[in-house]
N, C-alpha and C. Protein backbone atom coordinates (compact mmCIF):
# COMPACT_ATOMS: atom_id res chain seq x y z
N UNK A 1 105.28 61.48 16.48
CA UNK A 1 104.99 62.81 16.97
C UNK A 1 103.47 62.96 17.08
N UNK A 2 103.14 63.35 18.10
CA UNK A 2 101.53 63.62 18.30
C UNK A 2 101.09 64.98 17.78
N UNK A 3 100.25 64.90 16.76
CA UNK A 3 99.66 65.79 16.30
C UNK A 3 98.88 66.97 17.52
N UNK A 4 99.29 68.38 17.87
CA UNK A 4 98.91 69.62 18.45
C UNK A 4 97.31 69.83 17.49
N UNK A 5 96.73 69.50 18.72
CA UNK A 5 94.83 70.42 18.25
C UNK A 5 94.84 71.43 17.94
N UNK A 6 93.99 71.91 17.11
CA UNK A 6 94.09 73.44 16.04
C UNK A 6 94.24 73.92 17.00
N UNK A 7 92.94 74.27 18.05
CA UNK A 7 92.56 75.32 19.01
C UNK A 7 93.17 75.09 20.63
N UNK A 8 94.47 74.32 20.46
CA UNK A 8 94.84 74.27 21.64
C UNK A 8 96.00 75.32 22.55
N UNK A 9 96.47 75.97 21.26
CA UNK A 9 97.20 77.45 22.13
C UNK A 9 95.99 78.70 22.53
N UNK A 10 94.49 77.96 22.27
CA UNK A 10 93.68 78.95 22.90
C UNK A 10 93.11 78.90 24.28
N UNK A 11 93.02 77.25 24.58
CA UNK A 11 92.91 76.98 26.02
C UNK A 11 92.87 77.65 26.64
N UNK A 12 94.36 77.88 27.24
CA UNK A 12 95.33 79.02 28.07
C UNK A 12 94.60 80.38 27.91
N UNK A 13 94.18 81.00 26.87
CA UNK A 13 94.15 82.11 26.99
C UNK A 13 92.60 82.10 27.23
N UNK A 14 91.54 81.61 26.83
CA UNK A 14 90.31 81.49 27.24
C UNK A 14 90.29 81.11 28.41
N UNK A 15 90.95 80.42 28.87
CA UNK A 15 90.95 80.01 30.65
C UNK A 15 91.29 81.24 31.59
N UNK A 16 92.50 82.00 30.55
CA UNK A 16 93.04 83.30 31.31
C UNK A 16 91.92 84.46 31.16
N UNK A 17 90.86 84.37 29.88
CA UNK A 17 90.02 85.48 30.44
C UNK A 17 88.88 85.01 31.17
N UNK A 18 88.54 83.93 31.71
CA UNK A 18 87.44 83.55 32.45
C UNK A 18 88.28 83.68 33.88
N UNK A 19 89.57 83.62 34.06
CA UNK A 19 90.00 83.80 35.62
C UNK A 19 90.12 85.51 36.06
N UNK A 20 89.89 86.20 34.58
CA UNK A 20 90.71 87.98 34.58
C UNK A 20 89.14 88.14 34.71
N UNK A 21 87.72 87.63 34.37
CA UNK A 21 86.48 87.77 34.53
C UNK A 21 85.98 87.72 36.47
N UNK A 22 86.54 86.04 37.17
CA UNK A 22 86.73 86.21 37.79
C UNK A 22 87.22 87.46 38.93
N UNK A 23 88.21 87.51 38.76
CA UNK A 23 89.16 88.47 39.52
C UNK A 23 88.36 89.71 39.45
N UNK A 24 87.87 90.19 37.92
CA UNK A 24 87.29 91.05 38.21
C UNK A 24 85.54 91.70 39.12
N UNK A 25 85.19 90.17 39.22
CA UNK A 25 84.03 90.29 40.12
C UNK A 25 85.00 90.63 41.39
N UNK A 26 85.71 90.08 41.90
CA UNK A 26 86.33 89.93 43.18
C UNK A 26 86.72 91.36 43.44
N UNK A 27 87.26 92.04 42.43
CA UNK A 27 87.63 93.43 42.47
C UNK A 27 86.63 94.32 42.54
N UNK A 28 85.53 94.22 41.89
CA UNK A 28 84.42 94.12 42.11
C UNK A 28 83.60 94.69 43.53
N UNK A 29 83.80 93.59 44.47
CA UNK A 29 83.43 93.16 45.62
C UNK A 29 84.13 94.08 46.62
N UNK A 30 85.41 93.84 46.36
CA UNK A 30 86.46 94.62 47.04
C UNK A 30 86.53 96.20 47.48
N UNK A 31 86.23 96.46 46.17
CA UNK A 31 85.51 98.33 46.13
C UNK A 31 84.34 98.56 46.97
N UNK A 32 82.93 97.55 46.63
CA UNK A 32 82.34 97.87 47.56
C UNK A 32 82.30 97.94 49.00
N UNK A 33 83.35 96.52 49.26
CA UNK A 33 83.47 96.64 50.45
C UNK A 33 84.26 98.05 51.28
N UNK A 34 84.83 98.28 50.52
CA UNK A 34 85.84 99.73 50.98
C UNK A 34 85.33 100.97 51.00
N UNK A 35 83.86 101.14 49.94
CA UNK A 35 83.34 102.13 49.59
C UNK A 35 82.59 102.29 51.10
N UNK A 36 81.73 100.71 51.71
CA UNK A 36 81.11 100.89 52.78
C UNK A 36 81.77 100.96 53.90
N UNK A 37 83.50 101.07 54.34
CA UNK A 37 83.98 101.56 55.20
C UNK A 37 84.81 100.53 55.77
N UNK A 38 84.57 99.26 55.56
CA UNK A 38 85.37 98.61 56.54
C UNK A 38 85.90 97.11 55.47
N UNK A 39 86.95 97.15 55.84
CA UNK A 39 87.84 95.76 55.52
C UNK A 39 88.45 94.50 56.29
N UNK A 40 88.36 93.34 56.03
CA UNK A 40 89.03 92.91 57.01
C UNK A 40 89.99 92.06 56.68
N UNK A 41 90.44 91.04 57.39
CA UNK A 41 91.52 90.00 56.99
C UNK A 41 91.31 89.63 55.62
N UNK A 42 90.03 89.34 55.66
CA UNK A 42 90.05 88.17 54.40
C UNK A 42 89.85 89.50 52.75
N UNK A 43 89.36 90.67 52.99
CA UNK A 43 89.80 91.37 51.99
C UNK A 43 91.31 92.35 52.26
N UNK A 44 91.96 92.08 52.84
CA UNK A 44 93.86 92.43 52.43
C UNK A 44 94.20 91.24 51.75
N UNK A 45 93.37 89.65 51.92
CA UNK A 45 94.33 88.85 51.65
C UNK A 45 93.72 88.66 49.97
N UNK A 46 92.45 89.30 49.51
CA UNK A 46 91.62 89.31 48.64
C UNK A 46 93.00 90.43 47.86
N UNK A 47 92.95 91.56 48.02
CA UNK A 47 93.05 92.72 47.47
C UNK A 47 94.75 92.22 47.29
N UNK A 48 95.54 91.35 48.15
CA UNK A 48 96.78 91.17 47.84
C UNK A 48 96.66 90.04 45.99
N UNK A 49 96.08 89.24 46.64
CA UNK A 49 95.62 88.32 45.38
C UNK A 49 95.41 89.08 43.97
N UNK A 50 94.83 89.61 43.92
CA UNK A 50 94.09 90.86 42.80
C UNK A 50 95.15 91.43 42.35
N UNK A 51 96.27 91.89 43.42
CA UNK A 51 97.44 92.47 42.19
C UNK A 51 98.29 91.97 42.18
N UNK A 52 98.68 90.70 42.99
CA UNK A 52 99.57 89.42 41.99
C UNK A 52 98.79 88.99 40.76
N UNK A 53 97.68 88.75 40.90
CA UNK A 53 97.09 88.58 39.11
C UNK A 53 97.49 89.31 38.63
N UNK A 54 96.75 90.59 38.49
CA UNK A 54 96.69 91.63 37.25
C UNK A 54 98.40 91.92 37.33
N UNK A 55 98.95 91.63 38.15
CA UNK A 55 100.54 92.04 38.09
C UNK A 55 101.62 91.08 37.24
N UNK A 56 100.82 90.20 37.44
CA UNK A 56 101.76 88.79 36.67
C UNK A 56 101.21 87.88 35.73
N UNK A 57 99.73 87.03 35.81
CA UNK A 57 99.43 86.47 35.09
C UNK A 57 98.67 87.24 33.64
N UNK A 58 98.04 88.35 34.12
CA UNK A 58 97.24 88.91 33.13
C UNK A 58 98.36 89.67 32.35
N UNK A 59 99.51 90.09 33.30
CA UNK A 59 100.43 90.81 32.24
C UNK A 59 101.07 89.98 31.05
N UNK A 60 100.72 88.45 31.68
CA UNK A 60 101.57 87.69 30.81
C UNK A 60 100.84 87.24 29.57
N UNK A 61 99.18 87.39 29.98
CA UNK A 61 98.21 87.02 29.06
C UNK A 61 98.16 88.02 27.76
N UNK A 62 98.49 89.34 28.02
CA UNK A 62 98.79 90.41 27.12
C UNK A 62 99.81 90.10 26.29
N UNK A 63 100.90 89.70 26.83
CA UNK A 63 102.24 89.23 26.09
C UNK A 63 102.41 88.51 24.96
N UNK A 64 101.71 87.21 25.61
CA UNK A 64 100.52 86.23 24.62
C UNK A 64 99.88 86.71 23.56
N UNK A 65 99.03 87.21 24.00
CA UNK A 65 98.31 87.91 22.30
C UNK A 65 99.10 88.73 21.69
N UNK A 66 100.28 89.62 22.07
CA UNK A 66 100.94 90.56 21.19
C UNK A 66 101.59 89.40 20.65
N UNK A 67 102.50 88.54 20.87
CA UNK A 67 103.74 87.91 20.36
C UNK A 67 102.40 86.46 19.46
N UNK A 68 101.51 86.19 19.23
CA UNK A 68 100.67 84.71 18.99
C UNK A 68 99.42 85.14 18.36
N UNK A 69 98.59 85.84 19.01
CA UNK A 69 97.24 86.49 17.95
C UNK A 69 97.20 87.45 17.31
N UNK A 70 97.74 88.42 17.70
CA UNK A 70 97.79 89.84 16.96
C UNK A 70 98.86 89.67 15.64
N UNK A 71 99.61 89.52 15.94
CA UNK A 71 100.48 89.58 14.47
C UNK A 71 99.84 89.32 13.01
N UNK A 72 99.15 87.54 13.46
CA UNK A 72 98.52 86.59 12.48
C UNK A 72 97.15 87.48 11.91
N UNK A 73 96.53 88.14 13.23
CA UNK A 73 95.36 88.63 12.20
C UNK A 73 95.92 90.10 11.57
N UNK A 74 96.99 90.53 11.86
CA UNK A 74 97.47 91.92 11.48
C UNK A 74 98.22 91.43 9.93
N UNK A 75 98.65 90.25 9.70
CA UNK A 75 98.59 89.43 8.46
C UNK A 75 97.62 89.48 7.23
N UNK A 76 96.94 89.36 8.14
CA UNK A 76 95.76 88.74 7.59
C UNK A 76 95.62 89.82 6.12
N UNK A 77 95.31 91.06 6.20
CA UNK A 77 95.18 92.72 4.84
C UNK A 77 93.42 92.33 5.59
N UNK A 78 92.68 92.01 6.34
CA UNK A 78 91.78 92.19 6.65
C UNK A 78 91.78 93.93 7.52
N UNK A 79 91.35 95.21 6.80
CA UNK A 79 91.46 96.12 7.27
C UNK A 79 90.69 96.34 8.62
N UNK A 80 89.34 95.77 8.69
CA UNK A 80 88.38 95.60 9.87
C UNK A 80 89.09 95.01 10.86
N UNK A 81 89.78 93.99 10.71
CA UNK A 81 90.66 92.45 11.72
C UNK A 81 91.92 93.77 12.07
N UNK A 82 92.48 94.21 11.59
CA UNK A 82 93.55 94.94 11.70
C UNK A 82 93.18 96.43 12.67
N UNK A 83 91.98 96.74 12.37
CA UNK A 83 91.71 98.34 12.76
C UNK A 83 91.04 97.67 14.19
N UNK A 84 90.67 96.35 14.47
CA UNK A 84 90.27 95.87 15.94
C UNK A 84 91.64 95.82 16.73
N UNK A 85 92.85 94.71 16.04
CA UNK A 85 93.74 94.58 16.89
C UNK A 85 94.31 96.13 17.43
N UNK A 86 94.60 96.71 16.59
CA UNK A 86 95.09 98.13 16.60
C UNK A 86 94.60 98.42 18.25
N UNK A 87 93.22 98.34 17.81
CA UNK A 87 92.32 98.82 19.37
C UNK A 87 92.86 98.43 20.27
N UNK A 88 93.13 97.04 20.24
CA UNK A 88 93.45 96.13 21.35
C UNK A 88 94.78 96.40 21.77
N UNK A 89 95.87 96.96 21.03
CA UNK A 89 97.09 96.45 21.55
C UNK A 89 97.26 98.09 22.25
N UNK A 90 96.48 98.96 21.96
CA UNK A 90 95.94 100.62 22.44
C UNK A 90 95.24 100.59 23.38
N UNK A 91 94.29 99.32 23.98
CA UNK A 91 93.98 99.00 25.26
C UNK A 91 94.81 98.51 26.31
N UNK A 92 95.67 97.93 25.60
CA UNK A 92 96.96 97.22 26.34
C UNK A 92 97.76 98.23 27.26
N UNK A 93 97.67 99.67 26.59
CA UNK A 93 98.57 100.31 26.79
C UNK A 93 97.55 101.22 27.93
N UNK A 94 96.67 101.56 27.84
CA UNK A 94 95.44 101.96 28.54
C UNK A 94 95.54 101.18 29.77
N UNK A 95 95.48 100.06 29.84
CA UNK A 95 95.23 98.83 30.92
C UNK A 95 96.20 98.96 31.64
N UNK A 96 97.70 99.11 30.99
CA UNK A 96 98.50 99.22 31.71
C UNK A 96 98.85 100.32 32.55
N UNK A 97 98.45 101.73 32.33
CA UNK A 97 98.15 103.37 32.49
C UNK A 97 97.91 102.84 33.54
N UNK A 98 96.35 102.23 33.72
CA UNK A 98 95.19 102.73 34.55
C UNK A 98 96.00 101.20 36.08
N UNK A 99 96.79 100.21 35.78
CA UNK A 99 96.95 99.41 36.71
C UNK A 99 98.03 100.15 37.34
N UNK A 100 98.94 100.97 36.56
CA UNK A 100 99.97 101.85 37.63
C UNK A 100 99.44 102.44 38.48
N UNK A 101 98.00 102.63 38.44
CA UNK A 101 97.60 103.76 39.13
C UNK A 101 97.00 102.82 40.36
N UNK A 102 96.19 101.61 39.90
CA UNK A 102 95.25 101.09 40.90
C UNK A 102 96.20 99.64 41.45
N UNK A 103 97.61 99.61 40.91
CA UNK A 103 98.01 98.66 41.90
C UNK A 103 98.73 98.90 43.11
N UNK A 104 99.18 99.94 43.27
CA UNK A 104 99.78 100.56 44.66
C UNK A 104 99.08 100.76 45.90
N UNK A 105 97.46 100.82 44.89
CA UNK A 105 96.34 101.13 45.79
C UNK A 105 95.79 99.81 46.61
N UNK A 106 95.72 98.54 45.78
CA UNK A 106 95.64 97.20 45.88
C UNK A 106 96.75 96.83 47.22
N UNK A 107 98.26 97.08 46.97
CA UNK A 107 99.28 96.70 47.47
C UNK A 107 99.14 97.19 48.88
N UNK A 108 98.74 98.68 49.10
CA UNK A 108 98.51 99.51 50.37
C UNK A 108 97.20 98.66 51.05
N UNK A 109 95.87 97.87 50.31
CA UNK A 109 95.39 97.60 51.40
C UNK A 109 95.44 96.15 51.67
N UNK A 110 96.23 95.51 51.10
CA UNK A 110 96.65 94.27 51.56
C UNK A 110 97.65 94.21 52.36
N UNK A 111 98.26 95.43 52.71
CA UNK A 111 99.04 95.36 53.83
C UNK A 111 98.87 95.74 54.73
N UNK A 112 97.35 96.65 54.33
CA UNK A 112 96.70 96.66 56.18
C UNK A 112 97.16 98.63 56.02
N UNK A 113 97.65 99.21 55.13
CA UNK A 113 97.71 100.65 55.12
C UNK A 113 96.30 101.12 55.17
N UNK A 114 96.20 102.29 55.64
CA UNK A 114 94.89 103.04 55.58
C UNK A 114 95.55 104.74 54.29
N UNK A 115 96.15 104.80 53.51
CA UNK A 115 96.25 105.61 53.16
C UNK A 115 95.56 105.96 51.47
N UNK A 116 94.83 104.82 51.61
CA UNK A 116 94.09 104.94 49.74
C UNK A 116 92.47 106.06 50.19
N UNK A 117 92.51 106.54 49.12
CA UNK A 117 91.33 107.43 48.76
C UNK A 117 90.81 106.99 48.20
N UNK A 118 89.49 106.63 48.84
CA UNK A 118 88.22 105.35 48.80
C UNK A 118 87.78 106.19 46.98
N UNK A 119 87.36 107.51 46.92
CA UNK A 119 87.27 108.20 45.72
C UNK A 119 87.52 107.58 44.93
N UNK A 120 89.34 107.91 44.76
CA UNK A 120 90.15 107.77 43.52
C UNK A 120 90.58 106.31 43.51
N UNK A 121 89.96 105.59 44.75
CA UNK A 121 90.29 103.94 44.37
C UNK A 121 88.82 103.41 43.39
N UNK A 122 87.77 103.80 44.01
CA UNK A 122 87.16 103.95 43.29
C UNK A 122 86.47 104.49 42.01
N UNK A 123 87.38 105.21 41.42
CA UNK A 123 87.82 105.79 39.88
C UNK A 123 88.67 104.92 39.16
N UNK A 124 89.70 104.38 39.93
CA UNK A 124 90.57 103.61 39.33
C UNK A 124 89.68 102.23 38.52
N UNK A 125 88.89 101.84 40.17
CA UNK A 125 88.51 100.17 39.43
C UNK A 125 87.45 100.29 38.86
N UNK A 126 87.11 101.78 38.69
CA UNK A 126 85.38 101.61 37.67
C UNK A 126 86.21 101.85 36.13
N UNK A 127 87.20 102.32 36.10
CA UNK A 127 87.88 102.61 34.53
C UNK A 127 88.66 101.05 34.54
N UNK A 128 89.21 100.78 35.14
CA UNK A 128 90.30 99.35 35.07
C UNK A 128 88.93 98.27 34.09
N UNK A 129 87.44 98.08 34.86
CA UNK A 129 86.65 97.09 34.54
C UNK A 129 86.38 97.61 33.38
N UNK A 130 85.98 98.76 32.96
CA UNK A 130 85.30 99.22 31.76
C UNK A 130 86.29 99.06 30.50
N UNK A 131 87.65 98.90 30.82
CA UNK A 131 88.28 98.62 29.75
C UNK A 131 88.73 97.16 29.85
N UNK A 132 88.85 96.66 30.67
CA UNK A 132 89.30 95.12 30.38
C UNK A 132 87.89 94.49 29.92
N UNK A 133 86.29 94.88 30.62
CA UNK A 133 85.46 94.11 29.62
C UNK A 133 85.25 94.48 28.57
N UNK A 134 85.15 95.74 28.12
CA UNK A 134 85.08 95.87 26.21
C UNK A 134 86.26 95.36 25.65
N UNK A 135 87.23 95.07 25.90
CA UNK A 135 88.72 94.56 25.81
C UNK A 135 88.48 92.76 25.52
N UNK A 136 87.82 92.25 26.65
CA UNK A 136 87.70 90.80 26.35
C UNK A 136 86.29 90.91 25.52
N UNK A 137 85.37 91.52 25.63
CA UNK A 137 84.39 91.28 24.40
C UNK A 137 84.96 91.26 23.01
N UNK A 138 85.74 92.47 22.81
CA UNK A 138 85.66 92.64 21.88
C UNK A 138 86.80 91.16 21.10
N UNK A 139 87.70 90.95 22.06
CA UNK A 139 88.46 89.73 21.64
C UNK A 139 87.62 88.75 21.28
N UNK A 140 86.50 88.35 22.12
CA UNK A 140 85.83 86.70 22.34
C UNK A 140 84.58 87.36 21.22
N UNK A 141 84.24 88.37 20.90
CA UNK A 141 83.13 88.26 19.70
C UNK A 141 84.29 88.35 18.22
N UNK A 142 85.13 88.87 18.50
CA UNK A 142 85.83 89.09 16.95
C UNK A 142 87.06 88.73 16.55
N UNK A 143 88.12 88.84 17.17
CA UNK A 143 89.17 88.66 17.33
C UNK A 143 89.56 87.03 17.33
N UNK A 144 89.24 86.64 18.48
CA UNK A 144 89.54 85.46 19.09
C UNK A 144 89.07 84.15 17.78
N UNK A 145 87.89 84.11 17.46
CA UNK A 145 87.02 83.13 16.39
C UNK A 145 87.84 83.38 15.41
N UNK A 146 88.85 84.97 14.46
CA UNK A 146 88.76 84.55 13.78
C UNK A 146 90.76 84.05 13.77
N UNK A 147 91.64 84.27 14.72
CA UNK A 147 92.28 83.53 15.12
C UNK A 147 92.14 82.43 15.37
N UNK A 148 91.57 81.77 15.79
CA UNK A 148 91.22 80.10 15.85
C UNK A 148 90.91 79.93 14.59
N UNK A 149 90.24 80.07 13.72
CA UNK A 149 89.82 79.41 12.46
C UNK A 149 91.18 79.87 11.53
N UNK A 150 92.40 80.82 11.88
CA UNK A 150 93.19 80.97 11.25
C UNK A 150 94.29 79.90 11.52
N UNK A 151 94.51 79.80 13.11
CA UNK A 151 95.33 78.30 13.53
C UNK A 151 94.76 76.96 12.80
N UNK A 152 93.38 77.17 12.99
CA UNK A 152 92.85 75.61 12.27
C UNK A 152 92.90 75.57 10.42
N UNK A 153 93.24 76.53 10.01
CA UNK A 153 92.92 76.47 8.69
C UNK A 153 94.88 75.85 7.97
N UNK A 154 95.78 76.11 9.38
CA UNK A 154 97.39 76.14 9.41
C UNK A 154 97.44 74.92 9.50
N UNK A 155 97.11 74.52 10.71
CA UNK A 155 97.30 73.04 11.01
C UNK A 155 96.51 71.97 10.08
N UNK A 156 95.59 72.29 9.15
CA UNK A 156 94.83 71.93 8.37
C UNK A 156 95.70 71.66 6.94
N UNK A 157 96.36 72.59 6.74
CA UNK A 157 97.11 72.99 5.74
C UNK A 157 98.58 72.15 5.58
N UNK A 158 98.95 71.50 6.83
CA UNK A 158 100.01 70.91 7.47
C UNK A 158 100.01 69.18 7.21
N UNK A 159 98.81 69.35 7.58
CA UNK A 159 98.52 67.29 7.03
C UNK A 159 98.31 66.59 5.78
């Protein structure tokens, strides 16, 4: 049997917030382009992309940390480690609020609709970014390190 690397169920999810970092420049981009009036092929096929992510992979990346990181540090009687996840799984629920709102909007202009309100699309993706990046900071400064050193201290414990 081949021995599993401490930090290798983190891969995946560090890969998944450098692509949700991604996406979010792209989303990013997307607003401005809409804010200045005009869209074209290549942002419907942008803005379609953007909410198959946030619709499927990032939902699945959430899933991930509820059912794999959160529990272990909610284990932990670390009240600080515990009063972060708390945050996090209360952003989850936030994230998800604010994508009901801005993926219909996504869906309408990848299909070439003209019926989104440049405004309130632009309300949507300035709150969507502001919580998914304090969301992955706060994972990748606190959260995340001390989950990994909790997998490595398991698999450590194992040999």
């Amino acid at each position: 049997m081949t021995a599993v690397a401490p930090l290798q169920p983190f891969e995946a999810l560090d890969a998944c917030h450098l692509q949700i970092q991604r996406t979010l420049q792209d989303l990013t981009r997307l607003a401005r382009r809409l804010e200045t009036g005009g869209v074209n092929e290549m942002d419907r096929k942008l803005a379609g992309d953007i909410e198959s992510f946030f619709s499927n992979t990032s939902r699945e990346h959430h899933a991930e940390e509820e059912a794999h990181v959160f529990p272990q540090i909610l284990a932990s009687g670390s009240a600080k480690l515990s009063a972060a996840v708390k945050s996090l799984q209360q952003d989850h629920g936030f994230i998800e609020e604010n994508w009901i709102e801005l993926a219909p909007q996504l869906r309408a202009i990848a299909e070439g609709n003209d019926w989104v309100h440049a405004e309130e699309f632009q309300h949507n993706v300035s709150t969507f970014l502001e919580l998914l990046n304090g969301h992955i900071a706060l994972e990748e400064s606190l959260i995340y390190p001390e989950s990994k050193a909790m997998w490595a201290a398991t698999i450590a414990r194992r040999r």
